[in-house]
N, C-alpha and C. Protein backbone atom coordinates (compact mmCIF):
# COMPACT_ATOMS: atom_id res chain seq x y z
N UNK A 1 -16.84 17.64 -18.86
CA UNK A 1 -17.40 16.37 -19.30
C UNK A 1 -18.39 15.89 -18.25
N UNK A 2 -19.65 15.77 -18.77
CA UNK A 2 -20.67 15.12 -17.77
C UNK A 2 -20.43 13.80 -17.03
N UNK A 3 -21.07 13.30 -16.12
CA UNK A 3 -20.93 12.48 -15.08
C UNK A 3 -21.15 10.95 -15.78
N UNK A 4 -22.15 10.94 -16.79
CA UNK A 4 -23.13 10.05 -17.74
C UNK A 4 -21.54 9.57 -18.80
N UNK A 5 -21.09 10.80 -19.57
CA UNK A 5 -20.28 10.19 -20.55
C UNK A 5 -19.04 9.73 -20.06
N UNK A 6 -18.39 10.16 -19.02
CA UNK A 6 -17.18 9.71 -18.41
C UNK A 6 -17.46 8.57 -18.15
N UNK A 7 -18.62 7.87 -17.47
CA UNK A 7 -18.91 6.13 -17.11
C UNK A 7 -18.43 5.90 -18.55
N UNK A 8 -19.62 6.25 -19.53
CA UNK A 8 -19.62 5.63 -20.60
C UNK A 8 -17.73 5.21 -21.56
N UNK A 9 -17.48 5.99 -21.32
CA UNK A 9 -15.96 6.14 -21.69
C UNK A 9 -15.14 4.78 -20.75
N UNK A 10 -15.11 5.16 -19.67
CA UNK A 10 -14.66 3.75 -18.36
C UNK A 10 -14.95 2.77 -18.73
N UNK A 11 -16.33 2.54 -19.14
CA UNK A 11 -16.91 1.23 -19.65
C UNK A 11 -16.56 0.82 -20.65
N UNK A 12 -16.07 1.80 -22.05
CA UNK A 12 -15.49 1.14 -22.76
C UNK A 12 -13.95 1.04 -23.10
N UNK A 13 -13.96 1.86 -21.91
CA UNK A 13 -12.25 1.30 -21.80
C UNK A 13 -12.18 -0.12 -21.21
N UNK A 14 -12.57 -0.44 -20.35
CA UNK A 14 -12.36 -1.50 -19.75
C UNK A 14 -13.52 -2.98 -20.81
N UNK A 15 -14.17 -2.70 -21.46
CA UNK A 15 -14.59 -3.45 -22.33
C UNK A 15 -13.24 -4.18 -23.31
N UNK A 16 -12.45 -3.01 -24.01
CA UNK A 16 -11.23 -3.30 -24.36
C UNK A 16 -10.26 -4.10 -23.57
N UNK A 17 -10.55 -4.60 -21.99
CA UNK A 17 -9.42 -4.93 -21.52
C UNK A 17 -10.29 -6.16 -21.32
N UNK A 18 -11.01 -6.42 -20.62
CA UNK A 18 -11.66 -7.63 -20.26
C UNK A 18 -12.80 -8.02 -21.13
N UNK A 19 -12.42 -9.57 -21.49
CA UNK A 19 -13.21 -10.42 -22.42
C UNK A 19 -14.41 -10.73 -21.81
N UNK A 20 -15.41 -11.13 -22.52
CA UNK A 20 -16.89 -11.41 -21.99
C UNK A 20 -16.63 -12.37 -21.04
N UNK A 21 -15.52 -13.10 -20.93
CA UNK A 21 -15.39 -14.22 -19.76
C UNK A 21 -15.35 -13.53 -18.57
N UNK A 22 -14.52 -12.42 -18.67
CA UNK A 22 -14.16 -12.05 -17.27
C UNK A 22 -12.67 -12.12 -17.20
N UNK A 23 -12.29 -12.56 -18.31
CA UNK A 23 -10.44 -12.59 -18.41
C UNK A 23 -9.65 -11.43 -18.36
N UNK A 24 -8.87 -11.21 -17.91
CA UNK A 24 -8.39 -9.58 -18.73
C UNK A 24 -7.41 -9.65 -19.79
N UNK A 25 -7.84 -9.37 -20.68
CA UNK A 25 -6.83 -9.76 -21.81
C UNK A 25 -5.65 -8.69 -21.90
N UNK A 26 -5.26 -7.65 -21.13
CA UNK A 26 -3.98 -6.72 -20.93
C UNK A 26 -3.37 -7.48 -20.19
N UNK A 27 -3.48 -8.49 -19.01
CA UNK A 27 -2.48 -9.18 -18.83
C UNK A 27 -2.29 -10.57 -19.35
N UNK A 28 -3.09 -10.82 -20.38
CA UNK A 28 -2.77 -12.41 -20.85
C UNK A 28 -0.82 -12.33 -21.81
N UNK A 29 -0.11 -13.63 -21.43
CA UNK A 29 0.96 -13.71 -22.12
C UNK A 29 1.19 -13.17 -23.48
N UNK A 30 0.09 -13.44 -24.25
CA UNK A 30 -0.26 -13.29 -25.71
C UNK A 30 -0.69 -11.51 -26.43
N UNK A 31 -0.97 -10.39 -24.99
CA UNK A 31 -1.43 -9.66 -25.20
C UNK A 31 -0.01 -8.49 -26.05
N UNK A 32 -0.35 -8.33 -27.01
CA UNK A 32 0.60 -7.14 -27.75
C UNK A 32 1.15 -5.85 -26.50
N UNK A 33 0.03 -5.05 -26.26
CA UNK A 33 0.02 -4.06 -25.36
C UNK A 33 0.66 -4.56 -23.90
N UNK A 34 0.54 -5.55 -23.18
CA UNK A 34 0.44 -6.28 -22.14
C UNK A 34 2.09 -6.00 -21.16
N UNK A 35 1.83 -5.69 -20.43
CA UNK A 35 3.03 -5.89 -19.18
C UNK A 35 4.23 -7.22 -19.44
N UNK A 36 3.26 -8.40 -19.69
CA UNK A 36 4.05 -9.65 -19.86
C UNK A 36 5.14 -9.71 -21.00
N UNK A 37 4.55 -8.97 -22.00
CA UNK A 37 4.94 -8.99 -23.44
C UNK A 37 6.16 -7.64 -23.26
N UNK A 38 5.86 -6.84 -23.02
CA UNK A 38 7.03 -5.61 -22.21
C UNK A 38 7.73 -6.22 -21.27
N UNK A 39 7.82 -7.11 -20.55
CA UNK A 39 8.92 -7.17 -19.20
C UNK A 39 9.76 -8.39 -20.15
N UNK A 40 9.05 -9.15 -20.73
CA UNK A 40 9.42 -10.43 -21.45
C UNK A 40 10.31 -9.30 -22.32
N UNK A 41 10.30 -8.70 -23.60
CA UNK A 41 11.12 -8.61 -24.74
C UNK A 41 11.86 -7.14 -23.54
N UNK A 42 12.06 -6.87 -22.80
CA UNK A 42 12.85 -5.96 -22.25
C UNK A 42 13.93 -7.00 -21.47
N UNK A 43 13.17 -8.31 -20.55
CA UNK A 43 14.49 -9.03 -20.37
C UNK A 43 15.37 -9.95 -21.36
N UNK A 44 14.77 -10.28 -22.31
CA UNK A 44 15.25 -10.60 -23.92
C UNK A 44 16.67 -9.97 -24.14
N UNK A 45 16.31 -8.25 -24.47
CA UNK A 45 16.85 -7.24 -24.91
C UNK A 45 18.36 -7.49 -23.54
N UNK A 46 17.63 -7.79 -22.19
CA UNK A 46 19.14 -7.00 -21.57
C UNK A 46 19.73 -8.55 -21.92
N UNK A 47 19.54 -9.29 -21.92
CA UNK A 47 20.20 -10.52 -21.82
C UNK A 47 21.45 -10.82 -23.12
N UNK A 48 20.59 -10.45 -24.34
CA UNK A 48 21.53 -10.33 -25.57
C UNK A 48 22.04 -11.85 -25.95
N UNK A 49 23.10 -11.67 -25.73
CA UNK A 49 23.54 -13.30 -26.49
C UNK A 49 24.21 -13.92 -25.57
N UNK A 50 23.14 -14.28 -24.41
CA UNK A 50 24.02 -14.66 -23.09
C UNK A 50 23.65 -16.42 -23.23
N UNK A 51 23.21 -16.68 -24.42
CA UNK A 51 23.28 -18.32 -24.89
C UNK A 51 24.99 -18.76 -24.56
N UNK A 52 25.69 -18.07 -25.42
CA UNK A 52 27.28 -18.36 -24.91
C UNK A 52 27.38 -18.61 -23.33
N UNK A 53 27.40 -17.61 -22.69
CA UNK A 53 27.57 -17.20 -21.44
C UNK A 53 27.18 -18.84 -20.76
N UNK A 54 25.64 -19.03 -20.95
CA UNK A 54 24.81 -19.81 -20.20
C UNK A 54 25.65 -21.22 -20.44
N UNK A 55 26.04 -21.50 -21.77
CA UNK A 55 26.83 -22.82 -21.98
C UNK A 55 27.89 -23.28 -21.33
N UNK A 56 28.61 -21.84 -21.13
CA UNK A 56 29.77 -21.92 -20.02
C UNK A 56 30.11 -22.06 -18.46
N UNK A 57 28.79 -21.70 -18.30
CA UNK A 57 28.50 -21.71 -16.70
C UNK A 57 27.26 -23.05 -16.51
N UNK A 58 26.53 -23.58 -17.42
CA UNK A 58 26.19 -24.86 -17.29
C UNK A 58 27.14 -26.00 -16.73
N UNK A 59 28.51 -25.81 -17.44
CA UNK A 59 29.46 -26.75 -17.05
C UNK A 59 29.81 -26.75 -14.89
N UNK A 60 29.37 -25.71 -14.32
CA UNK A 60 29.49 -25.80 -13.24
C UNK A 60 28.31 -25.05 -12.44
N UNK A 61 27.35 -24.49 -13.26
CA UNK A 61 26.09 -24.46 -12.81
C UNK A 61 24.68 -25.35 -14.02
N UNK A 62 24.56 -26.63 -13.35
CA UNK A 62 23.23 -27.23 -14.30
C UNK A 62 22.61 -26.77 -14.71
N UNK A 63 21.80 -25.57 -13.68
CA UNK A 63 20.36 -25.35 -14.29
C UNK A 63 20.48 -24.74 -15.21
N UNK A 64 21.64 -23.87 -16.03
CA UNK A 64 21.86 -23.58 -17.42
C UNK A 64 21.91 -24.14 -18.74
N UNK A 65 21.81 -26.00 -18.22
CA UNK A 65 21.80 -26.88 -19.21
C UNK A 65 20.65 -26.16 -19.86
N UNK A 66 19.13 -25.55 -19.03
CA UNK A 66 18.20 -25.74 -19.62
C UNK A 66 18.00 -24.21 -19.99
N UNK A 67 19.10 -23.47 -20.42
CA UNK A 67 18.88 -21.93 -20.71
C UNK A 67 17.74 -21.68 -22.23
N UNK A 68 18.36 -22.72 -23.44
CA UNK A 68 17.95 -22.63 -24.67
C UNK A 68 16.41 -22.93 -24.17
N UNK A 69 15.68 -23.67 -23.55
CA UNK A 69 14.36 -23.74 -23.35
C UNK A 69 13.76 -22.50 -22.58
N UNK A 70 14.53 -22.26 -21.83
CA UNK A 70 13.83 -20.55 -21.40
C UNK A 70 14.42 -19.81 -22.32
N UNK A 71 15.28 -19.90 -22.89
CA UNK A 71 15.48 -18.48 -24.36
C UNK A 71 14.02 -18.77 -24.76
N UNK A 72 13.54 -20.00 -25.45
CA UNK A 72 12.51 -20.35 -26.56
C UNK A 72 11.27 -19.46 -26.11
N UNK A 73 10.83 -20.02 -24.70
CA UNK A 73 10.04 -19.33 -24.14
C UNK A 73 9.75 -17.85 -24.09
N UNK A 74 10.54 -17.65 -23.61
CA UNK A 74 11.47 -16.10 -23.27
C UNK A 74 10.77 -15.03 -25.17
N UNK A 75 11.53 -16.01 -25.65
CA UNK A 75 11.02 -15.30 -27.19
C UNK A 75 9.63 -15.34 -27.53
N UNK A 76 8.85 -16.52 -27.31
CA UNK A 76 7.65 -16.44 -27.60
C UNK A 76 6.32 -15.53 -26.42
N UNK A 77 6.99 -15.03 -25.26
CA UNK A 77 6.35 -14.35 -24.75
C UNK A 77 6.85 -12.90 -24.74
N UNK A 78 8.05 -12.64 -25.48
CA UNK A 78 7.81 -11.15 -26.02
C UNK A 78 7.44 -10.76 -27.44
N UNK A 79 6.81 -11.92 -28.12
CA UNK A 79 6.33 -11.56 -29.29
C UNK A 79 4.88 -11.32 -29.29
N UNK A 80 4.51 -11.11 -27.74
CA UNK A 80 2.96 -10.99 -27.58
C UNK A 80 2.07 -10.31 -29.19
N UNK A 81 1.52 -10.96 -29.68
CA UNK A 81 0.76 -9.99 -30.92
C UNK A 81 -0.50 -10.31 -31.06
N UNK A 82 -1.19 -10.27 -29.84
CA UNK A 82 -2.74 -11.12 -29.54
C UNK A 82 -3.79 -9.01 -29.18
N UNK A 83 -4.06 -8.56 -29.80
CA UNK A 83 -5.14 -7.50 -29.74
C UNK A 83 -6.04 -7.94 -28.48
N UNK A 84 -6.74 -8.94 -28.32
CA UNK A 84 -7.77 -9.21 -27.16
C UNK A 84 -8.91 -10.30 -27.76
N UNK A 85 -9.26 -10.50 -26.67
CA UNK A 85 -10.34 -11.56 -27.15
C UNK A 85 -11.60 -10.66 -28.10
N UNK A 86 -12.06 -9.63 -27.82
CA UNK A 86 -12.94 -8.45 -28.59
C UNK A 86 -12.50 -8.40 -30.14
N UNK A 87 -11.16 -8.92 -30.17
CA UNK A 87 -10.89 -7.89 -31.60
C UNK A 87 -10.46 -9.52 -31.93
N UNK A 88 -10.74 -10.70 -32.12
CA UNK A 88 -10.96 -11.87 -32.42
C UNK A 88 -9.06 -12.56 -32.14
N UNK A 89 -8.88 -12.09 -30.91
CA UNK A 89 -7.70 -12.60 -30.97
C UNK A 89 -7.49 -13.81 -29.54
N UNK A 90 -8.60 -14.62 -29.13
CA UNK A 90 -8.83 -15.79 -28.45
C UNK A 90 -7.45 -16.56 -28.62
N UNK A 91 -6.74 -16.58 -27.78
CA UNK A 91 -5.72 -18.04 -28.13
C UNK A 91 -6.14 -19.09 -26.93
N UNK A 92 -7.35 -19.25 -26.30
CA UNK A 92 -8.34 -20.44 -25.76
C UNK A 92 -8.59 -21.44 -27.07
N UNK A 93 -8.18 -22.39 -27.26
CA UNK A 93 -8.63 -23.83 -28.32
C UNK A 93 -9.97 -23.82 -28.15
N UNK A 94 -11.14 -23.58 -28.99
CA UNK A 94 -12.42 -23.82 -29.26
C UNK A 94 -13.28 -22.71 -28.39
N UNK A 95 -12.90 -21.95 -28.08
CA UNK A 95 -13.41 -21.27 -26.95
C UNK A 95 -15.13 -20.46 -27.40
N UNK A 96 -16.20 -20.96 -26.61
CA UNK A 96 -17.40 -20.82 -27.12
C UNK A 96 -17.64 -19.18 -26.74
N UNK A 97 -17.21 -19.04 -25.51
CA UNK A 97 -17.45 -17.74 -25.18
C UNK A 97 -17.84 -16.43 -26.22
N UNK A 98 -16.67 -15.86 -26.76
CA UNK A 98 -16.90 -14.28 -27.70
C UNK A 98 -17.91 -15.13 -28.80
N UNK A 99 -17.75 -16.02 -29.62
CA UNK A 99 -19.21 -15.96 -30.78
C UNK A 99 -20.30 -16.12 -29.60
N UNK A 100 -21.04 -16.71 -28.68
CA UNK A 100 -21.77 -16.66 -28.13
C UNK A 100 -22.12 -15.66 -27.72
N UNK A 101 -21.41 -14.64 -26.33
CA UNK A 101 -21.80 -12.95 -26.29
C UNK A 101 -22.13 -12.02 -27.40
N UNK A 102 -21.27 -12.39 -28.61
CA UNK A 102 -21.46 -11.74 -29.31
C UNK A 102 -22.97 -11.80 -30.09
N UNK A 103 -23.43 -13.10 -30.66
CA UNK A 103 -24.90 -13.47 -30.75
C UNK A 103 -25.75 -13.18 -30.52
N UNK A 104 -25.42 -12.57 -28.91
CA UNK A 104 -26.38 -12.68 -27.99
C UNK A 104 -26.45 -11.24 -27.71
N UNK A 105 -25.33 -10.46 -28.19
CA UNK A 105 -25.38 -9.09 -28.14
C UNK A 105 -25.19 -8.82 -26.64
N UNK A 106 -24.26 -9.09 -26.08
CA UNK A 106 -23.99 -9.06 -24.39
C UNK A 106 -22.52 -8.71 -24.20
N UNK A 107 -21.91 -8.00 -23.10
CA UNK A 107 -20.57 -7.63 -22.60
C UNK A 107 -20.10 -8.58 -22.19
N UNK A 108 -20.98 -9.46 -21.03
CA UNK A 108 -20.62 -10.62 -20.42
C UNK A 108 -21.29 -11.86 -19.79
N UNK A 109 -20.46 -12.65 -19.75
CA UNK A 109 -21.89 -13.99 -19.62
C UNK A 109 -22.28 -13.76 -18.35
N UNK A 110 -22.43 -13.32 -17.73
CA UNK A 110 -23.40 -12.98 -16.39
C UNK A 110 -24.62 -12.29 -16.91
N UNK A 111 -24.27 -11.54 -18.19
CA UNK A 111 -25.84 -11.13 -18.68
C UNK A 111 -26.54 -11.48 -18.80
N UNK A 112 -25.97 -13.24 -19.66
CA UNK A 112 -27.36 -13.90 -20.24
C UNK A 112 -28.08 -14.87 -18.80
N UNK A 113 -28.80 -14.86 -19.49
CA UNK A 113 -30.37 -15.57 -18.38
C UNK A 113 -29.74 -17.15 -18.52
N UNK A 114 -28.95 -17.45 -19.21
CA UNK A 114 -28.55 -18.95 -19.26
C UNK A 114 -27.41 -19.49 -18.38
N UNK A 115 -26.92 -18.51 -17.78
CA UNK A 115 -25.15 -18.09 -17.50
C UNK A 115 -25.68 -18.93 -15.90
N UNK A 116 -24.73 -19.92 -15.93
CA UNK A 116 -23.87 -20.41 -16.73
C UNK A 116 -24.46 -21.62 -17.35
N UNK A 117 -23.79 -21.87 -18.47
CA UNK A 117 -23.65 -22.82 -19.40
C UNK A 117 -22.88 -23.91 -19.51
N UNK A 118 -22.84 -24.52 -20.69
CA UNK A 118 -22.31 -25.29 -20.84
C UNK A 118 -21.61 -24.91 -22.28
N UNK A 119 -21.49 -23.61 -22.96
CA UNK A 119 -20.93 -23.20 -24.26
C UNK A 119 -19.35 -23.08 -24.41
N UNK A 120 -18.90 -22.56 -23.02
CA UNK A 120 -17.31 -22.23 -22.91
C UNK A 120 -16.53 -23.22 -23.13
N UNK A 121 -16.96 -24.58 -23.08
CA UNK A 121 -15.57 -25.43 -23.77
C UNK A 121 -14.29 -25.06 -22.89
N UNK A 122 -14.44 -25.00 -21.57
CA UNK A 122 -13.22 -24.62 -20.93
C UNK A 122 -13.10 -25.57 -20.15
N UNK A 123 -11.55 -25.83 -19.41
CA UNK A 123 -11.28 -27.21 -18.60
C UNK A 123 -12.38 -26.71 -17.51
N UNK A 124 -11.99 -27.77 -16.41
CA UNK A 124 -12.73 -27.92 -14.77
C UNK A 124 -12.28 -26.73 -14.13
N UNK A 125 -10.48 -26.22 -14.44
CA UNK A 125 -10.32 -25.10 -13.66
C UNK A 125 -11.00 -23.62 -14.57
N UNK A 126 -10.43 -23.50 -15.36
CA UNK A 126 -10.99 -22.39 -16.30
C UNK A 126 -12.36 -21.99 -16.01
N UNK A 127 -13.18 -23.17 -15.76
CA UNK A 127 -14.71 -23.03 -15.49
C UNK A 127 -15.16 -22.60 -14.48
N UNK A 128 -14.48 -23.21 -13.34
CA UNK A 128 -14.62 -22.36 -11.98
C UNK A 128 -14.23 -21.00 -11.86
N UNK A 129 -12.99 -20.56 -12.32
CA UNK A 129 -12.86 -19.17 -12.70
C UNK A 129 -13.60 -18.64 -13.10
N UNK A 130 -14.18 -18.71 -14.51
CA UNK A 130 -15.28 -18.05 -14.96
C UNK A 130 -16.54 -18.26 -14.64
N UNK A 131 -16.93 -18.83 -13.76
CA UNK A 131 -17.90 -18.50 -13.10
C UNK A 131 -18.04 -17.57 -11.76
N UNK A 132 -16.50 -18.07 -10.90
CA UNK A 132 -16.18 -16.83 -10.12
C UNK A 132 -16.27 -15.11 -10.85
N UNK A 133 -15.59 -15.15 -11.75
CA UNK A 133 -15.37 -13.74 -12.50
C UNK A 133 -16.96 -13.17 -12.48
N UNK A 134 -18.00 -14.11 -13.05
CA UNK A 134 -18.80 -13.73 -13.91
C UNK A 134 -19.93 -13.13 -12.89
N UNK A 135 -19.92 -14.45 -11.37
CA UNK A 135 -20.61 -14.13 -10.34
C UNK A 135 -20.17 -12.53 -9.38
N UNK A 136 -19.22 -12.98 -9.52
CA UNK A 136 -18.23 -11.49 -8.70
C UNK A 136 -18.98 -10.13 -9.58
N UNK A 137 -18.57 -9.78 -10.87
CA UNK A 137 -19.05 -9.07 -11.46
C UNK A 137 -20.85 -8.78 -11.59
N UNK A 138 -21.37 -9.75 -11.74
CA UNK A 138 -23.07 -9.45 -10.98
C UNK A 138 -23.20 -9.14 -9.54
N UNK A 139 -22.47 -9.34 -8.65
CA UNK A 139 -22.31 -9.16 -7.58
C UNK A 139 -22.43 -7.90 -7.35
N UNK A 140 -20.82 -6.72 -7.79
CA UNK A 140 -20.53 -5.52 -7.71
C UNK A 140 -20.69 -4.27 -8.56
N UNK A 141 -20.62 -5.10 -9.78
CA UNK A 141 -20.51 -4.22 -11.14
C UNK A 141 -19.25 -4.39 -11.90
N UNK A 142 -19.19 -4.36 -13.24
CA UNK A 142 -18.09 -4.63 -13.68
C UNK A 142 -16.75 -3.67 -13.69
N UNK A 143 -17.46 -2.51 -13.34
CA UNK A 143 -16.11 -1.31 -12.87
C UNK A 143 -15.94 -1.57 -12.00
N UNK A 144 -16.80 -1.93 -10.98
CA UNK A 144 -15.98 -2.59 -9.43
C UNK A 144 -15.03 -3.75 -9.59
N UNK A 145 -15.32 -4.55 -10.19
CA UNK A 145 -14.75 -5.75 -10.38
C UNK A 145 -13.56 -5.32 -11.45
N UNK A 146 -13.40 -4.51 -12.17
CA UNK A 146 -11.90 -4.23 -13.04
C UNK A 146 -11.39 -3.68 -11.54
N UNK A 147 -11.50 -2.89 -10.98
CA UNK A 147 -11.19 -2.39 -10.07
C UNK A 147 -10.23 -2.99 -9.02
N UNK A 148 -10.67 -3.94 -8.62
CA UNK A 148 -10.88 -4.97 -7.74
C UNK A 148 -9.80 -5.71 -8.08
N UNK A 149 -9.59 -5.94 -9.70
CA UNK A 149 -8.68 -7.33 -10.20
C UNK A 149 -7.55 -6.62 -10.94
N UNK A 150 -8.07 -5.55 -10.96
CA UNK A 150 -6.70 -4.74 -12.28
C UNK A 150 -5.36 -4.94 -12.32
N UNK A 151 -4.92 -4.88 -10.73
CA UNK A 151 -3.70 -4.97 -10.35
C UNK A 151 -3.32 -6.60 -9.40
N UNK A 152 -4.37 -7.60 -9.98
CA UNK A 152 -4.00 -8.91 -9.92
C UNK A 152 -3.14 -10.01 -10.47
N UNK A 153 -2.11 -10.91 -10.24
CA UNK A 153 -1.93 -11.46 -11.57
C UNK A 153 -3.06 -12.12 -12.10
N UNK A 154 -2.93 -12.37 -13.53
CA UNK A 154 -3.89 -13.31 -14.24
C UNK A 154 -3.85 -14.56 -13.79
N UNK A 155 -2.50 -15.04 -13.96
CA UNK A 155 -2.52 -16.40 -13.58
C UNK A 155 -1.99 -16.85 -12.52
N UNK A 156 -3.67 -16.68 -11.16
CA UNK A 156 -3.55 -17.27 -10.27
C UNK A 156 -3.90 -18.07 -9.58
């Protein structure tokens, strides 16, 4: 395999993982495929029906009062069934980002000549992130920068 198509392949592997923001959507909570969504329904699985258990040991350990709210949790982050932001699976509220790249026919908003904007509809922190992401990645390249973050948590 030539030198040319192997990038090309890298690139779109990692296109699949990271959203035009700069997010990586393999580790978002929501991601199907995702680590979070595997460690979540694997500690689910060992736990079983330790709701009993937890009720009983609340009586002389508290912080079990609040077991049923981490079950809830617990369940909704191993039902990860979010594909990626690419394959229209955004769980960002209003998020301008993917219809915009996409419009614009771009991988990521560091492409466009406008970047940054004012389209992302994201809080004060979100925004600084993605502008870090977006600058970092013009910086190095975006295989440097998967590189770089792959084995980061997301939410840090």
């Amino acid at each position: 395999m030539n030198l040319k198509w192997r990038s090309r392949l890298r690139h779109e592997d990692i296109l699949t993982r990271l959203a035009p923001c700069g997010l990586d959507c393999s580790r978002c909570f929501a991601f199907s495929g995702g680590e979070i969504r595997r460690l979540a329904a694997g500690l689910k699985h060992a736990l079983g029906n330790f709701d009993k258990s937890a009720r009983r040991f609340a009586a002389f350990m508290p912080v079990f009062e609040e077991y049923p709210s981490f079950e809830a949790v617990l369940a909704f982050l191993a039902q990860g069934d979010c594909e990626g932001c690419r394959r229209g699976g955004c769980r960002y509220p209003d998020c301008g980002v993917m219809p915009c790249a996409t419009a614009k026919g771009i991988d990521f908003c560091f492409q466009c000549a406008e970047f940054p904007c004012a389209r992302t509809n994201f809080d004060a922190d979100l925004e600084r992130r993605w502008i870090r992401m977006n600058e970092r990645m013009k910086e190095i390249g975006v295989e440097a920068y998967f590189d770089e973050t792959k084995d980061s948590p997301r939410y840090g």
